[in-house]
ModelCIF file with pLDDT and N, C-alpha, C, O atoms, coordinates in Angstrom:
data_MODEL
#
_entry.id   MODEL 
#
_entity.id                         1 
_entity.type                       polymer 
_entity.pdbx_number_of_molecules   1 
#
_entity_poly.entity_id                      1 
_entity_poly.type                           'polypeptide(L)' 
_entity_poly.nstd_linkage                   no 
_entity_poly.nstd_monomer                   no 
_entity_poly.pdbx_seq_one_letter_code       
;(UNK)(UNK)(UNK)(UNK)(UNK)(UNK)(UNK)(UNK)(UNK)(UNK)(UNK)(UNK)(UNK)(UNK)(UNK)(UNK)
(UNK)(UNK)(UNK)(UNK)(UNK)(UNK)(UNK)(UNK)(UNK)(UNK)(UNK)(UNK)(UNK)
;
_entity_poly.pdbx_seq_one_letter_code_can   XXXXXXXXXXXXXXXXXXXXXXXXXXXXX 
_entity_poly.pdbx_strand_id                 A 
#
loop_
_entity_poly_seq.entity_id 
_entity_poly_seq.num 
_entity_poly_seq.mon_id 
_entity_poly_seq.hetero 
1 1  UNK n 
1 2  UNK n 
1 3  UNK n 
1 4  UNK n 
1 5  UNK n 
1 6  UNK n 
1 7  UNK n 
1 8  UNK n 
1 9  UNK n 
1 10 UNK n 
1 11 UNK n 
1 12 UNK n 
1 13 UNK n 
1 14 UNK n 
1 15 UNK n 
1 16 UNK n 
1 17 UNK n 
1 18 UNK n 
1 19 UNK n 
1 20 UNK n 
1 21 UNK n 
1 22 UNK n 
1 23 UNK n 
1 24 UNK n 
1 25 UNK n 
1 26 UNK n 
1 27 UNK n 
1 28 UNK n 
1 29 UNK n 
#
_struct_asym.id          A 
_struct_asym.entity_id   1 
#
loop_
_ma_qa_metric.id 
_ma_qa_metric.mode 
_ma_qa_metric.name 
_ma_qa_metric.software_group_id 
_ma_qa_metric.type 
1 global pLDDT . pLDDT 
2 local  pLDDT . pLDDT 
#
_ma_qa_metric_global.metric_id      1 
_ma_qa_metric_global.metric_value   92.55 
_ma_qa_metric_global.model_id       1 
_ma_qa_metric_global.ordinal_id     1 
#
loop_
_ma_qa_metric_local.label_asym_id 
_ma_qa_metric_local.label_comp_id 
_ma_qa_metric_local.label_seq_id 
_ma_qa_metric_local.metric_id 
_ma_qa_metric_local.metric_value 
_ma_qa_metric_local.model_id 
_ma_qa_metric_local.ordinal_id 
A UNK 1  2 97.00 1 1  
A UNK 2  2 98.00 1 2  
A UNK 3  2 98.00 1 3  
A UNK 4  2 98.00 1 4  
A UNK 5  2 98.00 1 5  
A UNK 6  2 97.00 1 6  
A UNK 7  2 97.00 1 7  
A UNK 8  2 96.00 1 8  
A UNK 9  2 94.00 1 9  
A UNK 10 2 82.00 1 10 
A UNK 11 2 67.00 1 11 
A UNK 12 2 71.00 1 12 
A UNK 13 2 77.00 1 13 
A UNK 14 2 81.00 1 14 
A UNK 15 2 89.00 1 15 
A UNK 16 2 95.00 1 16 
A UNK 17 2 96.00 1 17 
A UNK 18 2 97.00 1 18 
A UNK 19 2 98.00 1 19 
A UNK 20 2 98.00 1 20 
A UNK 21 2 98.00 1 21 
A UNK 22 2 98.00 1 22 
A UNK 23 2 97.00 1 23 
A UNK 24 2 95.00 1 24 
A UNK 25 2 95.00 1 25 
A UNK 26 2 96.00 1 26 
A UNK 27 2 93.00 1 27 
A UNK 28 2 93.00 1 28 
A UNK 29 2 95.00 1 29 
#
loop_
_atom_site.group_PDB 
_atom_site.id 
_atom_site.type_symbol 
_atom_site.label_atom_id 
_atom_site.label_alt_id 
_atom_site.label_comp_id 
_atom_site.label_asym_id 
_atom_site.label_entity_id 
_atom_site.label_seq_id 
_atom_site.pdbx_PDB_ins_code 
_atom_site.Cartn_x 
_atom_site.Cartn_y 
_atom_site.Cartn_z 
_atom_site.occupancy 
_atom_site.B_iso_or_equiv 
_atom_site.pdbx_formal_charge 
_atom_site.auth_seq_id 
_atom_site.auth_comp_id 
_atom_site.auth_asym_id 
_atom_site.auth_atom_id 
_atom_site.pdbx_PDB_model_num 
ATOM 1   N N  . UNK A 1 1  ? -9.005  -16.953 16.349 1.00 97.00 ? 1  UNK A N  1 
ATOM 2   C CA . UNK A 1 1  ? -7.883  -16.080 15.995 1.00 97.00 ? 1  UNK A CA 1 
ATOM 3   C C  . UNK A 1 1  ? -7.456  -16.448 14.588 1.00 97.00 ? 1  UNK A C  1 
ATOM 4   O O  . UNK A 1 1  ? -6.972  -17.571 14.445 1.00 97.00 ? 1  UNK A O  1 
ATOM 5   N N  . UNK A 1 2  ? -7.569  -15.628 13.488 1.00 98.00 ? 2  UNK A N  1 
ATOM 6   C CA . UNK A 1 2  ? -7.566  -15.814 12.199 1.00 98.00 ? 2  UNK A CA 1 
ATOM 7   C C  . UNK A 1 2  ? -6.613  -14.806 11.644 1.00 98.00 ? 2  UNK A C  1 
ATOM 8   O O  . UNK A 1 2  ? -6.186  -13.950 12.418 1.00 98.00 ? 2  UNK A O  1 
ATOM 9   N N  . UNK A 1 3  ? -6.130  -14.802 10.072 1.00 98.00 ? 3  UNK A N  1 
ATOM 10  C CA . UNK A 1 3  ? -5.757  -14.001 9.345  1.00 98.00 ? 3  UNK A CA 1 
ATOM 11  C C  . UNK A 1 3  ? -6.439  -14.209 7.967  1.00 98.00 ? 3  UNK A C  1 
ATOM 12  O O  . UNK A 1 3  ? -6.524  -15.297 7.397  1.00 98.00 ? 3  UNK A O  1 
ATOM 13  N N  . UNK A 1 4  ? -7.048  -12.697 7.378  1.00 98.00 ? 4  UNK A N  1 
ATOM 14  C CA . UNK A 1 4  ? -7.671  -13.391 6.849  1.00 98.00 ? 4  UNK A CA 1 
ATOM 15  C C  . UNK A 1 4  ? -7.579  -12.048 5.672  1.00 98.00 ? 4  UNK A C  1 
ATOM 16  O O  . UNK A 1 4  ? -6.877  -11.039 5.742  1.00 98.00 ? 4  UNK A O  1 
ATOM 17  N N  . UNK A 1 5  ? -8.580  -12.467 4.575  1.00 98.00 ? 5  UNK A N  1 
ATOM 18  C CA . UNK A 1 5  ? -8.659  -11.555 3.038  1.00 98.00 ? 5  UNK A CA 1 
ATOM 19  C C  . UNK A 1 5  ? -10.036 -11.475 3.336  1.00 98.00 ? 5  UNK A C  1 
ATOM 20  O O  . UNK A 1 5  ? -10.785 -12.345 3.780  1.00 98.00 ? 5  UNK A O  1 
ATOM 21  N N  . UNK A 1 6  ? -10.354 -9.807  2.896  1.00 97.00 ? 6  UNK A N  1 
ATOM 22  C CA . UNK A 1 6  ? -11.834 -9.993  2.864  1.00 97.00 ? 6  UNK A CA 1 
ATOM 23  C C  . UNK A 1 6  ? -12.170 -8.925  1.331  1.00 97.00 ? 6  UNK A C  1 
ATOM 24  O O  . UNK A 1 6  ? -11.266 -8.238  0.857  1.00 97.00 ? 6  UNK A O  1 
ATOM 25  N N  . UNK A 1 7  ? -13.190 -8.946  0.891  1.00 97.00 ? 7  UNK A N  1 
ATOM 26  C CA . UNK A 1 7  ? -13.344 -8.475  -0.087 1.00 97.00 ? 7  UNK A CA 1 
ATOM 27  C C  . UNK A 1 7  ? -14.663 -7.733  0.106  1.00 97.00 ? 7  UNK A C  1 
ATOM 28  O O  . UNK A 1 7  ? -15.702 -8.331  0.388  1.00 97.00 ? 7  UNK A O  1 
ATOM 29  N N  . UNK A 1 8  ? -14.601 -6.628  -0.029 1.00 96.00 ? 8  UNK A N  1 
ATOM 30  C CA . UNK A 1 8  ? -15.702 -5.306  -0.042 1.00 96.00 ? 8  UNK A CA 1 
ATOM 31  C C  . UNK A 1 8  ? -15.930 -5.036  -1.941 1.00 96.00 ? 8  UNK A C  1 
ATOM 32  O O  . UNK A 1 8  ? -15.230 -5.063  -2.953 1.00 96.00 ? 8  UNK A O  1 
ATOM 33  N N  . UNK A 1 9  ? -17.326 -4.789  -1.573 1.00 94.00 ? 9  UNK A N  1 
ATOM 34  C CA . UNK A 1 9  ? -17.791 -4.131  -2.603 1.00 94.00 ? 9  UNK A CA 1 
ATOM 35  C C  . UNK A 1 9  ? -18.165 -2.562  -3.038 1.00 94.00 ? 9  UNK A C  1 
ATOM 36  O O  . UNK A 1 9  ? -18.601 -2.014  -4.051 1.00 94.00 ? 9  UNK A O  1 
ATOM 37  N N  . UNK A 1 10 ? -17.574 -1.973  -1.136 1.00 82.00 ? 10 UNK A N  1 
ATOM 38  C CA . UNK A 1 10 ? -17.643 -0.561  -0.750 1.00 82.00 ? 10 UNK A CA 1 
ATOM 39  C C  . UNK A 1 10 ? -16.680 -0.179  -0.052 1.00 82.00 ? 10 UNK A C  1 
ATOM 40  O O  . UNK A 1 10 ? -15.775 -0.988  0.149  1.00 82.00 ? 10 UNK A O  1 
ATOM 41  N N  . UNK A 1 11 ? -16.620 0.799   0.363  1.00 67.00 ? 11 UNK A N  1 
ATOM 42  C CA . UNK A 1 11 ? -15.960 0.794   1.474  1.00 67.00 ? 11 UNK A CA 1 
ATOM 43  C C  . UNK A 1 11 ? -16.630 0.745   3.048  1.00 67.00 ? 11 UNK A C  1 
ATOM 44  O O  . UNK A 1 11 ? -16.089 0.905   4.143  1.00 67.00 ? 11 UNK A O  1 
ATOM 45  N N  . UNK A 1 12 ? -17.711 0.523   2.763  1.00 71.00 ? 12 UNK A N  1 
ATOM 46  C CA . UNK A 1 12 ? -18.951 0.902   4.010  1.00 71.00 ? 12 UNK A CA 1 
ATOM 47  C C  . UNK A 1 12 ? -19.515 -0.288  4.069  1.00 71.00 ? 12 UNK A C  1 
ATOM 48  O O  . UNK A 1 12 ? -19.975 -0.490  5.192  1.00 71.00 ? 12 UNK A O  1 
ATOM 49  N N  . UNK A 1 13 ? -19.772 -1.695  2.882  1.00 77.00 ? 13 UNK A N  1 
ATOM 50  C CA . UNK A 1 13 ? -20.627 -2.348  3.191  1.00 77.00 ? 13 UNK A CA 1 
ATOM 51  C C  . UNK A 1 13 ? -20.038 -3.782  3.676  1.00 77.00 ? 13 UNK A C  1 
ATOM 52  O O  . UNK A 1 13 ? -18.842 -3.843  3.961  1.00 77.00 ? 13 UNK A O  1 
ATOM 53  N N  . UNK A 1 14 ? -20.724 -4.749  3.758  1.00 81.00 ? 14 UNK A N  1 
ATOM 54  C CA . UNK A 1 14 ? -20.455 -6.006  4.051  1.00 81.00 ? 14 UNK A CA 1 
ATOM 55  C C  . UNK A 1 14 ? -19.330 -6.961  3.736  1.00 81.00 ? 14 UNK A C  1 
ATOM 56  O O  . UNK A 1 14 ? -19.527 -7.319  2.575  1.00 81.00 ? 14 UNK A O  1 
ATOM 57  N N  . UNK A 1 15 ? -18.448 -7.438  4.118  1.00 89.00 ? 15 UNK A N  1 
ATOM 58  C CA . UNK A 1 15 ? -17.983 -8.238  3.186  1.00 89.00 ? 15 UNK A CA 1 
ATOM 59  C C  . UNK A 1 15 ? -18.441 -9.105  2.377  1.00 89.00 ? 15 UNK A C  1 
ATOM 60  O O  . UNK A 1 15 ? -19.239 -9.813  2.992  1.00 89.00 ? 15 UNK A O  1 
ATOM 61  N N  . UNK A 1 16 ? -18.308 -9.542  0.876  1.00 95.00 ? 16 UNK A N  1 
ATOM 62  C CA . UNK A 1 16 ? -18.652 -10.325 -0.102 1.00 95.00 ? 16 UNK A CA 1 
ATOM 63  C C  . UNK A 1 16 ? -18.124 -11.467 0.107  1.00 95.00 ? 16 UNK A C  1 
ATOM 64  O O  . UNK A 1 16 ? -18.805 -12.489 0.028  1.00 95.00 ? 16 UNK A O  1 
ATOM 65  N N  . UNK A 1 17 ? -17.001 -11.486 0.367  1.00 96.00 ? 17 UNK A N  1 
ATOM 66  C CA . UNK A 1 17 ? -15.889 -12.611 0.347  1.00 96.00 ? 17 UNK A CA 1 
ATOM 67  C C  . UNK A 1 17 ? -15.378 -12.647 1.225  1.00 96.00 ? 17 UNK A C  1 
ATOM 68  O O  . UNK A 1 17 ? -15.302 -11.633 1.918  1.00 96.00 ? 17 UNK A O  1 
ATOM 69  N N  . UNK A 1 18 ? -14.530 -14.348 1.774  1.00 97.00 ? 18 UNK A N  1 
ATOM 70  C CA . UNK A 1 18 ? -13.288 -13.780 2.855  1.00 97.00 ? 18 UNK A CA 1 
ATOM 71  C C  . UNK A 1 18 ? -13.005 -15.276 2.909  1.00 97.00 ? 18 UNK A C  1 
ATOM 72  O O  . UNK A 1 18 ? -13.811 -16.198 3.038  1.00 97.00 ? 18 UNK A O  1 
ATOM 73  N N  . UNK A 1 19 ? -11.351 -15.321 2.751  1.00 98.00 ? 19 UNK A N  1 
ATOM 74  C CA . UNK A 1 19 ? -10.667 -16.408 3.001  1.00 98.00 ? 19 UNK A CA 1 
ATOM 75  C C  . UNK A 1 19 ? -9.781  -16.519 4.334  1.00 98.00 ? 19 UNK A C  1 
ATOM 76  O O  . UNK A 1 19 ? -8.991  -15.591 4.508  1.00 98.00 ? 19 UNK A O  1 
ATOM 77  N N  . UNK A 1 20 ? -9.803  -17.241 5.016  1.00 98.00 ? 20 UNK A N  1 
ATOM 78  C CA . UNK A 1 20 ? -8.822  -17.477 6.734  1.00 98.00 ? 20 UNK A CA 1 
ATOM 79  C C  . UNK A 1 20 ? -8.336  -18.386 6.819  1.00 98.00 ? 20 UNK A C  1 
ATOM 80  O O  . UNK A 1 20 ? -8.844  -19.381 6.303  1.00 98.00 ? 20 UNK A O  1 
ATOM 81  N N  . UNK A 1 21 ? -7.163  -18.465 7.491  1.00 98.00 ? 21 UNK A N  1 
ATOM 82  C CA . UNK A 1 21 ? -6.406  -19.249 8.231  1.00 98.00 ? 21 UNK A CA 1 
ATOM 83  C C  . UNK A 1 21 ? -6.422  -18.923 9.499  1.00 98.00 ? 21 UNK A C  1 
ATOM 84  O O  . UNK A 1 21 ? -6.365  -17.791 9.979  1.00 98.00 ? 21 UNK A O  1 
ATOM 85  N N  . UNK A 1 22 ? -6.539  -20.425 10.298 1.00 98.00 ? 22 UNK A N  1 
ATOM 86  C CA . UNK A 1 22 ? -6.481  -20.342 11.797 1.00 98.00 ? 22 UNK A CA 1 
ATOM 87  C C  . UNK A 1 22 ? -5.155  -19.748 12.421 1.00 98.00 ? 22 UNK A C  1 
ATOM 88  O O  . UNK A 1 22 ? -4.285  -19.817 11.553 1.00 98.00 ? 22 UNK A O  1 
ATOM 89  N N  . UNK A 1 23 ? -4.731  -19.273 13.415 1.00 97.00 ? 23 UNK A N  1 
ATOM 90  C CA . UNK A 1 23 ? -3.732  -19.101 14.380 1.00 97.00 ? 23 UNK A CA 1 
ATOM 91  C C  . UNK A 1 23 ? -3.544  -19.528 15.315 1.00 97.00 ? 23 UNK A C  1 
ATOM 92  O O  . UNK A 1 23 ? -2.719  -19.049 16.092 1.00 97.00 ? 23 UNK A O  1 
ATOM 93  N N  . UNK A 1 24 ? -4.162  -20.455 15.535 1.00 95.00 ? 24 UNK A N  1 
ATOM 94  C CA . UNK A 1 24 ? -4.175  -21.062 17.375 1.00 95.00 ? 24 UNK A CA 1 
ATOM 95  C C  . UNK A 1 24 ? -3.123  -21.774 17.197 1.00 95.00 ? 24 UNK A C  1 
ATOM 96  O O  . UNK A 1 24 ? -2.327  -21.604 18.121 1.00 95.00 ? 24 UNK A O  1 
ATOM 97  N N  . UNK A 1 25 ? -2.737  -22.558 16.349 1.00 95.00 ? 25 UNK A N  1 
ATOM 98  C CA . UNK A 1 25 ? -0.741  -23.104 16.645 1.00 95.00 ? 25 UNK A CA 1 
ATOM 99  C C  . UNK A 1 25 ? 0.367   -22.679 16.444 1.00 95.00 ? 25 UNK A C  1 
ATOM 100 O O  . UNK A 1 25 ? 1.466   -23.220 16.315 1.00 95.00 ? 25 UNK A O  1 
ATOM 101 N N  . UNK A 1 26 ? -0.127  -21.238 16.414 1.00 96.00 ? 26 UNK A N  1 
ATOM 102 C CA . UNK A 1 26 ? 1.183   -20.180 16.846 1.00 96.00 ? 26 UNK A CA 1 
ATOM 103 C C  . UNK A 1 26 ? 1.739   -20.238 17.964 1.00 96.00 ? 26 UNK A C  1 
ATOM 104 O O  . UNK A 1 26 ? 1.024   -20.509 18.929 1.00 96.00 ? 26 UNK A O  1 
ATOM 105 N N  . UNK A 1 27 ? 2.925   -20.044 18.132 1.00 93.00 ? 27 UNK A N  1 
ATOM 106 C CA . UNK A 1 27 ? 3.588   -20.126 20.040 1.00 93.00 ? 27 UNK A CA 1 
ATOM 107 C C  . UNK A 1 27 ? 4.354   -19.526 20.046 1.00 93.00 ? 27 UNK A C  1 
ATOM 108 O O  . UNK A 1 27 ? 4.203   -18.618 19.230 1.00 93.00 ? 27 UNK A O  1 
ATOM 109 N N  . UNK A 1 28 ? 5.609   -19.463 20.785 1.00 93.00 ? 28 UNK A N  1 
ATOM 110 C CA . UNK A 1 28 ? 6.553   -19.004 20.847 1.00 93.00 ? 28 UNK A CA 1 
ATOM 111 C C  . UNK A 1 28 ? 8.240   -19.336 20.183 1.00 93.00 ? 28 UNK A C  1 
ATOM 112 O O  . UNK A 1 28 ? 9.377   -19.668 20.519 1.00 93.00 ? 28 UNK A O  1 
ATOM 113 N N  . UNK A 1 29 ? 7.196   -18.874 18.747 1.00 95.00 ? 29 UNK A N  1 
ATOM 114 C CA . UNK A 1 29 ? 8.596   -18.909 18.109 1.00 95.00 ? 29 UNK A CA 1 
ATOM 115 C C  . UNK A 1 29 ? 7.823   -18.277 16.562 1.00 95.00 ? 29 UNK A C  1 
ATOM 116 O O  . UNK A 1 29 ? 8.515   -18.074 15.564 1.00 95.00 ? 29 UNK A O  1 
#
């Protein structure tokens, strides 16, 4: 479970790039 940036070079193709941060020590709050 991530949030993340990704970077296209299309709008159709692969991502080139992509930076994430985890979410798993999200809770309730």
């Amino acid at each position: 479970q991530e949030l993340k940036i990704e970077f296209y070079s299309n709008a159709y193709g692969s991502a080139i790039s992509a930076a994430a941060v985890d979410l798993s020590d999200v809770g309730e709050s």
